[in-house]
Protein backbone atom coordinates (compact mmCIF):
# COMPACT_ATOMS: atom_id res chain seq x y z
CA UNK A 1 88.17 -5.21 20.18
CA UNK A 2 87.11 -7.84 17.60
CA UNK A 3 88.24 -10.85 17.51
CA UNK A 4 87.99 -13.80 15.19
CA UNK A 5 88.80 -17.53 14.95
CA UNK A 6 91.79 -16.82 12.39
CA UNK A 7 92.51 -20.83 12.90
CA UNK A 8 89.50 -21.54 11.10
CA UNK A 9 89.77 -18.80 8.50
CA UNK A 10 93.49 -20.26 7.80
CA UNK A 11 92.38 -23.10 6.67
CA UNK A 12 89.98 -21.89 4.12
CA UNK A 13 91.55 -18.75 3.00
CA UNK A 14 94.78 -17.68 1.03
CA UNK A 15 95.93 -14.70 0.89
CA UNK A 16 95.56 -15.09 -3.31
CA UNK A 17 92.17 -15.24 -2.88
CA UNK A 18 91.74 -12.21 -1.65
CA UNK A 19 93.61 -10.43 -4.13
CA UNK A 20 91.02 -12.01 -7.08
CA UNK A 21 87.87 -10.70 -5.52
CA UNK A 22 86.31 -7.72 -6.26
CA UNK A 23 87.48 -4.18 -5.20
CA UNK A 24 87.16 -2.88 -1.72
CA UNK A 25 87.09 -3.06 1.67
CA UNK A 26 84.74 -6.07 1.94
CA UNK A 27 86.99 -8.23 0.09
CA UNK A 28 88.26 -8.74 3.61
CA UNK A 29 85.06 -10.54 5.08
CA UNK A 30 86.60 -12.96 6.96
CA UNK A 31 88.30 -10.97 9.05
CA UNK A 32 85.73 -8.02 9.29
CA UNK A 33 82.59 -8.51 12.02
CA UNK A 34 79.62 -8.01 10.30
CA UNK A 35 78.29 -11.87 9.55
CA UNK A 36 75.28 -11.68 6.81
CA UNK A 37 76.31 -9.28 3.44
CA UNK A 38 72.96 -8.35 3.60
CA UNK A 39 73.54 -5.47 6.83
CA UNK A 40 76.86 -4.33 4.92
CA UNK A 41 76.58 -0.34 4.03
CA UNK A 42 78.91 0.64 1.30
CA UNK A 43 80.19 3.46 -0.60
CA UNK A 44 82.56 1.79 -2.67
CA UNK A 45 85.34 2.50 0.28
CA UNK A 46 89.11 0.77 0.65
CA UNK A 47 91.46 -0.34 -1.91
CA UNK A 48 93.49 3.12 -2.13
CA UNK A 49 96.67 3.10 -3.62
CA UNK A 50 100.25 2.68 -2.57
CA UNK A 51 101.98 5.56 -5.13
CA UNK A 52 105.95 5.35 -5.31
CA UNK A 53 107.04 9.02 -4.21
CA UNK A 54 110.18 8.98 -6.55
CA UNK A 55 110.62 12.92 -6.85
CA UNK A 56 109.57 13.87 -3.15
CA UNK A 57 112.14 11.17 -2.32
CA UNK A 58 115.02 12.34 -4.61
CA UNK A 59 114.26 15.44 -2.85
CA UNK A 60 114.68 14.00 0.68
CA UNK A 61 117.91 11.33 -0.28
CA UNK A 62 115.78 8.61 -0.25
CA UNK A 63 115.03 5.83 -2.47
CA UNK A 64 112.09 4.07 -1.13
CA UNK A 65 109.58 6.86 -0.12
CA UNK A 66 105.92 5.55 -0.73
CA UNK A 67 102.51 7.49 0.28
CA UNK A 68 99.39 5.64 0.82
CA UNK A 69 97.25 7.89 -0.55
CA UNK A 70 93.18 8.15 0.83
CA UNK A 71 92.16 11.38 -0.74
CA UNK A 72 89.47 9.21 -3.23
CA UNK A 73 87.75 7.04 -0.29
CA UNK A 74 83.89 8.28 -0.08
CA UNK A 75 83.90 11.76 1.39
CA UNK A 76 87.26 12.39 0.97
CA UNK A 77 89.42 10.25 3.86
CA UNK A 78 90.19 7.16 5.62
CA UNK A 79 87.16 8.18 8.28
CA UNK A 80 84.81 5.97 5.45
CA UNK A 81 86.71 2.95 6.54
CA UNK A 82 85.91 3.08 10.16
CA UNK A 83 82.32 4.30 9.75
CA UNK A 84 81.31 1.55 6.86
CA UNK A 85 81.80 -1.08 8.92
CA UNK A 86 80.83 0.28 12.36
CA UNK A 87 77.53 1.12 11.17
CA UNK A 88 77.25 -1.65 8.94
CA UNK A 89 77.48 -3.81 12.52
CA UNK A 90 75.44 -1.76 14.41
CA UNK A 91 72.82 -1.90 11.53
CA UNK A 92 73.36 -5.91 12.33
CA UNK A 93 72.44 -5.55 15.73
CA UNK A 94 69.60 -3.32 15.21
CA UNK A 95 71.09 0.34 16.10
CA UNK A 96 68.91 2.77 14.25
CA UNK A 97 70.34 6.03 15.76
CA UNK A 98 73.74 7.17 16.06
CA UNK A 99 75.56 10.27 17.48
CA UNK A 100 79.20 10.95 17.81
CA UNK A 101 81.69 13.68 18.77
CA UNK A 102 84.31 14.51 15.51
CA UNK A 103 86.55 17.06 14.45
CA UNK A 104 84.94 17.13 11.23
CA UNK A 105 85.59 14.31 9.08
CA UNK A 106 84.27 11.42 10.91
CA UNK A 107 81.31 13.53 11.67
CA UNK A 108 81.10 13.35 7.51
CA UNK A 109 81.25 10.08 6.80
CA UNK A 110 79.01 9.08 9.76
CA UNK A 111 76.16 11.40 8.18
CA UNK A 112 76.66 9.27 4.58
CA UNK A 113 76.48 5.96 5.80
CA UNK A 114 73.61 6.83 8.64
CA UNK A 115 71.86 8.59 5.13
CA UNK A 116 72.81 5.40 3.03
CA UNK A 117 71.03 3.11 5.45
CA UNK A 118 68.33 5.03 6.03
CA UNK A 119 69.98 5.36 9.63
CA UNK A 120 69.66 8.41 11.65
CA UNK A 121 72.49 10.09 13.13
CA UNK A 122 73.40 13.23 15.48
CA UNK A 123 76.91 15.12 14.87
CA UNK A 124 78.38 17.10 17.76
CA UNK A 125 80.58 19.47 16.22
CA UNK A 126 83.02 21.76 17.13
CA UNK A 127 81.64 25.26 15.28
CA UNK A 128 85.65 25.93 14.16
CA UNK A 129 85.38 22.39 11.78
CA UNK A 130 86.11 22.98 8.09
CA UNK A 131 82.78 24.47 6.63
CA UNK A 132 83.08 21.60 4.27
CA UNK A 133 82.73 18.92 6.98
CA UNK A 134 79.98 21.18 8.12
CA UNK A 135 77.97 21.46 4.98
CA UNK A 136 78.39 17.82 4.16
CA UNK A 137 76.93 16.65 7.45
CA UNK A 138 73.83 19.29 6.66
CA UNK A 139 73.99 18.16 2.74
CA UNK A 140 73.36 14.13 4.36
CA UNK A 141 70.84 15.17 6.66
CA UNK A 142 72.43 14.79 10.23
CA UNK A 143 71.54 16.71 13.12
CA UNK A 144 74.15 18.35 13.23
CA UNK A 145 75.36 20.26 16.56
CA UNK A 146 77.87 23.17 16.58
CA UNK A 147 80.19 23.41 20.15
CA UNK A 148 82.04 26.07 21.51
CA UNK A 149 85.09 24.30 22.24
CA UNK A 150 86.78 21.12 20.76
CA UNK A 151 86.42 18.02 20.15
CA UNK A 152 86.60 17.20 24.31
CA UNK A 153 84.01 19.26 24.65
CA UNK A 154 81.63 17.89 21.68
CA UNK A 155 82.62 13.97 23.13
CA UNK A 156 80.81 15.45 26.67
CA UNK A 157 77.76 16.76 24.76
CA UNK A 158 77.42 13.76 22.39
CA UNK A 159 77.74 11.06 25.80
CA UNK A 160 75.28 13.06 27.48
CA UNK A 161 72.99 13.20 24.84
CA UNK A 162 73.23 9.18 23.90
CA UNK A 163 72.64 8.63 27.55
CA UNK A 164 69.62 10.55 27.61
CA UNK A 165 67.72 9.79 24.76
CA UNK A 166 69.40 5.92 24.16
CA UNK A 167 71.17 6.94 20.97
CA UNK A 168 74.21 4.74 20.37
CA UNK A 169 77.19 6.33 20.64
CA UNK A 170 79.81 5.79 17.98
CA UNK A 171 82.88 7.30 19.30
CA UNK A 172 86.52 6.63 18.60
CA UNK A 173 86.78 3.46 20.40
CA UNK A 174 83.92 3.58 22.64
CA UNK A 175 82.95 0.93 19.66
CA UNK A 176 84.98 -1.70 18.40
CA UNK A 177 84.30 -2.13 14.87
CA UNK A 178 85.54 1.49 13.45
CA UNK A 179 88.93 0.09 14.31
CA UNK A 180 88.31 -3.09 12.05
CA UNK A 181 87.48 -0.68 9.43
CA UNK A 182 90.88 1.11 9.79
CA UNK A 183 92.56 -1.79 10.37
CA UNK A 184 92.20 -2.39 6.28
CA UNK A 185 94.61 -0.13 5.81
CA UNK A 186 97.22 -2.44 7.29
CA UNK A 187 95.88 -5.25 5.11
CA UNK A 188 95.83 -3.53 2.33
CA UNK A 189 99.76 -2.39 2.47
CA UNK A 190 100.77 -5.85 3.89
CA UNK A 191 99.17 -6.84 0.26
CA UNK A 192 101.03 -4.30 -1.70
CA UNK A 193 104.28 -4.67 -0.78
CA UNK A 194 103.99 -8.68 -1.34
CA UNK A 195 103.48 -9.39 2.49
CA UNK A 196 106.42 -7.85 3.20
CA UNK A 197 105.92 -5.36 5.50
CA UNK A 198 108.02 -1.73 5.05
CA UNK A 199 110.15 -0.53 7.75
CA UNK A 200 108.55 2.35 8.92
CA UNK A 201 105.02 3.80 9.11
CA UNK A 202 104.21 7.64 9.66
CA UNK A 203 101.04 8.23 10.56
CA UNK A 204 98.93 11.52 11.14
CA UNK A 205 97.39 10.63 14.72
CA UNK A 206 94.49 12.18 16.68
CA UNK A 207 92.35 9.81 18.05
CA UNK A 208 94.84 6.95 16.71
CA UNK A 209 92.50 4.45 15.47
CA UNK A 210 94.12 3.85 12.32
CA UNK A 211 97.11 3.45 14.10
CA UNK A 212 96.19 0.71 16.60
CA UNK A 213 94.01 -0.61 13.74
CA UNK A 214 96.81 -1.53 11.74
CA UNK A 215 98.73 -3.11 14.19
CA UNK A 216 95.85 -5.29 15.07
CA UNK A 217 95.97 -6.25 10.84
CA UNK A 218 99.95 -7.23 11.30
CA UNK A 219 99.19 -9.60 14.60
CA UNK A 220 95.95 -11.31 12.72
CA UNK A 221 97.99 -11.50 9.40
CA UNK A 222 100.58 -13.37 11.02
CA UNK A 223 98.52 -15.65 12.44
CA UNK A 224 97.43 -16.44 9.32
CA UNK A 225 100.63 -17.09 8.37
CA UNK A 226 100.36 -14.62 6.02
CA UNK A 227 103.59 -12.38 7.09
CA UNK A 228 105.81 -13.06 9.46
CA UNK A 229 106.72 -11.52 12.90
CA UNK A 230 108.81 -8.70 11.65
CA UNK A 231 106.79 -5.25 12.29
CA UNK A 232 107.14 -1.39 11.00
CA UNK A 233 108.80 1.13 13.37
CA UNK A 234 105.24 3.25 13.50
CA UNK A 235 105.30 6.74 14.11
CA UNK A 236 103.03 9.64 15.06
CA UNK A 237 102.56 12.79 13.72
CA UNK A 238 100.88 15.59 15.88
CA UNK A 239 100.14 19.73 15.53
CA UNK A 240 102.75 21.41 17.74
CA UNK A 241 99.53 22.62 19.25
CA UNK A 242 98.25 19.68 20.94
CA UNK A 243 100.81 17.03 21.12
CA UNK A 244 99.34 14.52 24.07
CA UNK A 245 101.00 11.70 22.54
CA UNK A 246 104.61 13.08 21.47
CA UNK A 247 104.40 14.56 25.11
CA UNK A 248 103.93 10.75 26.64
CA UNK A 249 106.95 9.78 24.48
CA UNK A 250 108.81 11.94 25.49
CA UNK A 251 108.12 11.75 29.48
CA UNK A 252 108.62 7.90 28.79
CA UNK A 253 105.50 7.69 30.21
CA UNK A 254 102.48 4.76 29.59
CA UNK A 255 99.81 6.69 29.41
CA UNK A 256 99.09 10.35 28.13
CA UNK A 257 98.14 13.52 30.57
CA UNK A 258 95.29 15.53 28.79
CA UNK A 259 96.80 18.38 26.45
CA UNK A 260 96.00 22.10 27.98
CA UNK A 261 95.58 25.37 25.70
CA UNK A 262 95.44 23.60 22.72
CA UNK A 263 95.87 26.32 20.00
CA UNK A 264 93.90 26.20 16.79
CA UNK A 265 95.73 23.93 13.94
CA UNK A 266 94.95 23.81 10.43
CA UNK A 267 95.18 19.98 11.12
CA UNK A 268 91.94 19.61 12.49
CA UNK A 269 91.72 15.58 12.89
CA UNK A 270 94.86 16.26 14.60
CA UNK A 271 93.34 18.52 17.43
CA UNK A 272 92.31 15.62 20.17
CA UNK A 273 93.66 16.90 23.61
CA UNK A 274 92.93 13.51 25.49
CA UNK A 275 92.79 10.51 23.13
CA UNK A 276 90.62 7.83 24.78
CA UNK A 277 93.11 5.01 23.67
CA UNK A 278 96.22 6.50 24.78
CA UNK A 279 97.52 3.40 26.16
CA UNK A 280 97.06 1.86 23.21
CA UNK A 281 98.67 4.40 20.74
CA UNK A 282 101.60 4.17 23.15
CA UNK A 283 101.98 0.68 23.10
CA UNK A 284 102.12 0.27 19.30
CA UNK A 285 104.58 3.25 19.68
CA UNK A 286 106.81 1.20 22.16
CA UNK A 287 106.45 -2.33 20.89
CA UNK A 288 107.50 -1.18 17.01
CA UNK A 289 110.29 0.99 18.52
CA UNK A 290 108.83 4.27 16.70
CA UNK A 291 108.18 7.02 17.55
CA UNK A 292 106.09 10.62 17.96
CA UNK A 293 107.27 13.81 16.36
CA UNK A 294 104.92 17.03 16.50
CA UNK A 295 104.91 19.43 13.46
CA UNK A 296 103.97 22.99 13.45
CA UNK A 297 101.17 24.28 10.91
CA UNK A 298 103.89 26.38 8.86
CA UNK A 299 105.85 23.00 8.68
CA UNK A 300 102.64 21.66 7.38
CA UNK A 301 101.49 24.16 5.10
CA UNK A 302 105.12 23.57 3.42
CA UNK A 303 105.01 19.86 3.40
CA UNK A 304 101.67 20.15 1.48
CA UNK A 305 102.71 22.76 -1.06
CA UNK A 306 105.94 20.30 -1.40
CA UNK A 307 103.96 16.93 -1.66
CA UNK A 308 101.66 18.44 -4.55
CA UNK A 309 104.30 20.15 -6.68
CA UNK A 310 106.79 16.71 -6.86
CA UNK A 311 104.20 14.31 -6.48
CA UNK A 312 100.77 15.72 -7.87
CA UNK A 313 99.23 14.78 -4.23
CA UNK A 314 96.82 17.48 -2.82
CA UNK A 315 97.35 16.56 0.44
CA UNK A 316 94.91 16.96 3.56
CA UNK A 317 96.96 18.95 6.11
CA UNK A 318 96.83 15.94 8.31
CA UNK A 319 98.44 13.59 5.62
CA UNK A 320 100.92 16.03 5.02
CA UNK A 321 102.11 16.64 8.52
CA UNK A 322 103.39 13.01 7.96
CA UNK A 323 105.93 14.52 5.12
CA UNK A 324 106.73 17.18 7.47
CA UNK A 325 107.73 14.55 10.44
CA UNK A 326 109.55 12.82 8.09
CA UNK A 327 111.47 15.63 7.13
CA UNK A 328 112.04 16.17 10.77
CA UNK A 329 112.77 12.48 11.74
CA UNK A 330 115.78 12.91 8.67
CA UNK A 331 117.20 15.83 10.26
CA UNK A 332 117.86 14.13 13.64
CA UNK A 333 119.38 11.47 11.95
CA UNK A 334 116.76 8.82 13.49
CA UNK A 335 115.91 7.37 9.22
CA UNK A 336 118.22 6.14 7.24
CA UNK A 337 118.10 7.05 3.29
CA UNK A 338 117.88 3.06 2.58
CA UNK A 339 114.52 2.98 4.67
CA UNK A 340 111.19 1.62 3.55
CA UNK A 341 108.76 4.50 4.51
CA UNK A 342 104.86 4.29 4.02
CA UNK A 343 103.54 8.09 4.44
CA UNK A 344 99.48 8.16 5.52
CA UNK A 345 97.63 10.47 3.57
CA UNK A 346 94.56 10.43 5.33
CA UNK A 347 92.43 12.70 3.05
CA UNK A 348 92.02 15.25 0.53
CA UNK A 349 93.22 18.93 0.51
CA UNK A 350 90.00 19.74 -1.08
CA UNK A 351 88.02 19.17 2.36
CA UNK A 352 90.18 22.04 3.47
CA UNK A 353 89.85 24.98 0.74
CA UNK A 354 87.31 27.60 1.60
């Protein structure tokens, strides 16, 4: 991970002062790695917004329901937060080629940021992706790679291939600066709910980047003295398919055994048998007190329909799966109707038509 000298920052930085720059992601500098402005790559990414859900939560009996909503972030999800600012670093430190293993979407955003910077990058695929993540890595210029298999399988190729021809490889956490991309997220809804955090967090998790990331925002914005030390139950959201994580949690175990027969979800992001970071998606699990609920793609497909009609929200089938833990997580009786809840929409239904 990154870290930073947040005593330092403290001193010269208020959280106002943030709020008055200018939109985006970089508005966060201070507490983002990459040192001159010059080596930053940008799209315009961060700053999506926290809607009210007022009629989805009618619906559900509850009267805070909020959705942070990353359907307009540069290619259509959250992944342009990570990638931004890991390639902006590596452009820092003099990476010219990149290749990484995705699902589809980070695979995307990779093959904008490598094409902004006049970066080159390799995308190992699997060949079942959404045809739009496919034709937007082609559309950007990638070498792209198609795999029989999943995203396990493409994270082999793409290792073996960085080895072998010195390509840098910019997998989930096999990097640390994607994380300090996602990790804006957290800073961003810290900000928006007057540094007052909400109670609970559901959030869509495959690889769970954005889900460590933003616990990594609360600790740094609290030594800042920005918040203070109360935290978010966080929970994760995974296809009934290939649940590692809601597996671990419910084994009570510390670690995560690698998901067999994973069955094809309409979730795609969500289809990681093995994430790398298990430990660490388990100990932001543990340490908030959440929890891990998995969802099947019928439960998903409803959500969706449900979150678009009451809320106008065109939800990727990740970011809904969140709506249909929730609904889940009500049933059992483990929220309470006077609970803050965030919702993670991590993308755009559009990504998904075809």
């Amino acid at each position: 991970m990154a870290f930073y000298d947040l005593s330092s920052v403290r001193r010269v930085l208020k959280r106002e002062d943030v709020k008055q720059r200018s939109d985006g992601l970089w508005r966060w500098a201070e507490v983002l790695p990459v040192q001159n402005w010059a080596n930053v790559v940008t799209l315009g990414e961060g700053d999506s917004p926290l809607l009210p859900a007022p009629r989805l939560g009618k619906a559900l009996g509850l009267k805070h329901l909020f959705i942070k909503d990353e359907s307009g972030q540069p290619t259509g999800t959250f992944k342009a937060r990570g990638l931004a600012v890991a390639v902006s670093k590596a452009k820092e430190l003099g990476v010219k080629d990149f290749v990484i293993p995705t699902a589809g979407n980070a695979g995307g955003a990779l093959s904008a940021y490598a094409a902004r910077a006049d970066l080159s990058a390799c995308i190992f695929m699997p060949k079942d992706a959404p045809p739009v993540n496919i034709a937007e890595v082609r559309a950007a210029g990638a070498n792209l790679q198609l795999v029989d298999g999943l995203i396990s399988d493409a994270g082999r190729l793409a290792n073996q291939y960085a080895i072998e021809r010195g390509w840098f490889d910019i997998s989930t956490f096999k990097e640390p600066y994607r994380l300090e991309g996602k990790k804006t997220m957290g800073l961003e809804l810290a900000e928006a709910f007057e540094w007052d955090l909400p109670d609970v967090i559901i959030y869509p998790t495959g690889g769970g980047t954005g889900l460590v990331g933003m616990w990594k925002a609360f600790q740094e914005l609290e030594e800042l003295g920005w918040i203070d030390d109360r935290r978010p139950k966080m929970v994760s959201v995974q296809a009934a398919g290939c649940a590692p994580i809601v597996q671990a949690i419910l084994a009570e175990e510390n670690q995560v055994e690698p998901w067999k027969n994973s069955t094809a979800t309409i979730a795609a992001g969500l289809r990681v048998p093995y994430p790398f970071a298990d430990r660490l998606i388990l100990r932001v699990l543990h340490e908030s007190r959440g929890n891990a609920i998995a969802v099947t793609d019928e439960e998903i497909l409803s959500a969706q329909k449900q979150m678009a009609s009451l809320e106008g929200i065109f939800a990727a089938p990740e970011g809904a799966a969140t709506l249909a833990g929730l609904i889940k997580l009500l049933e059992i009786g483990w929220l309470t109707h006077e609970t803050r809840i965030v919702l993670y929409n991590t993308g755009t239904g559009l990504k998904y038509v075809h």
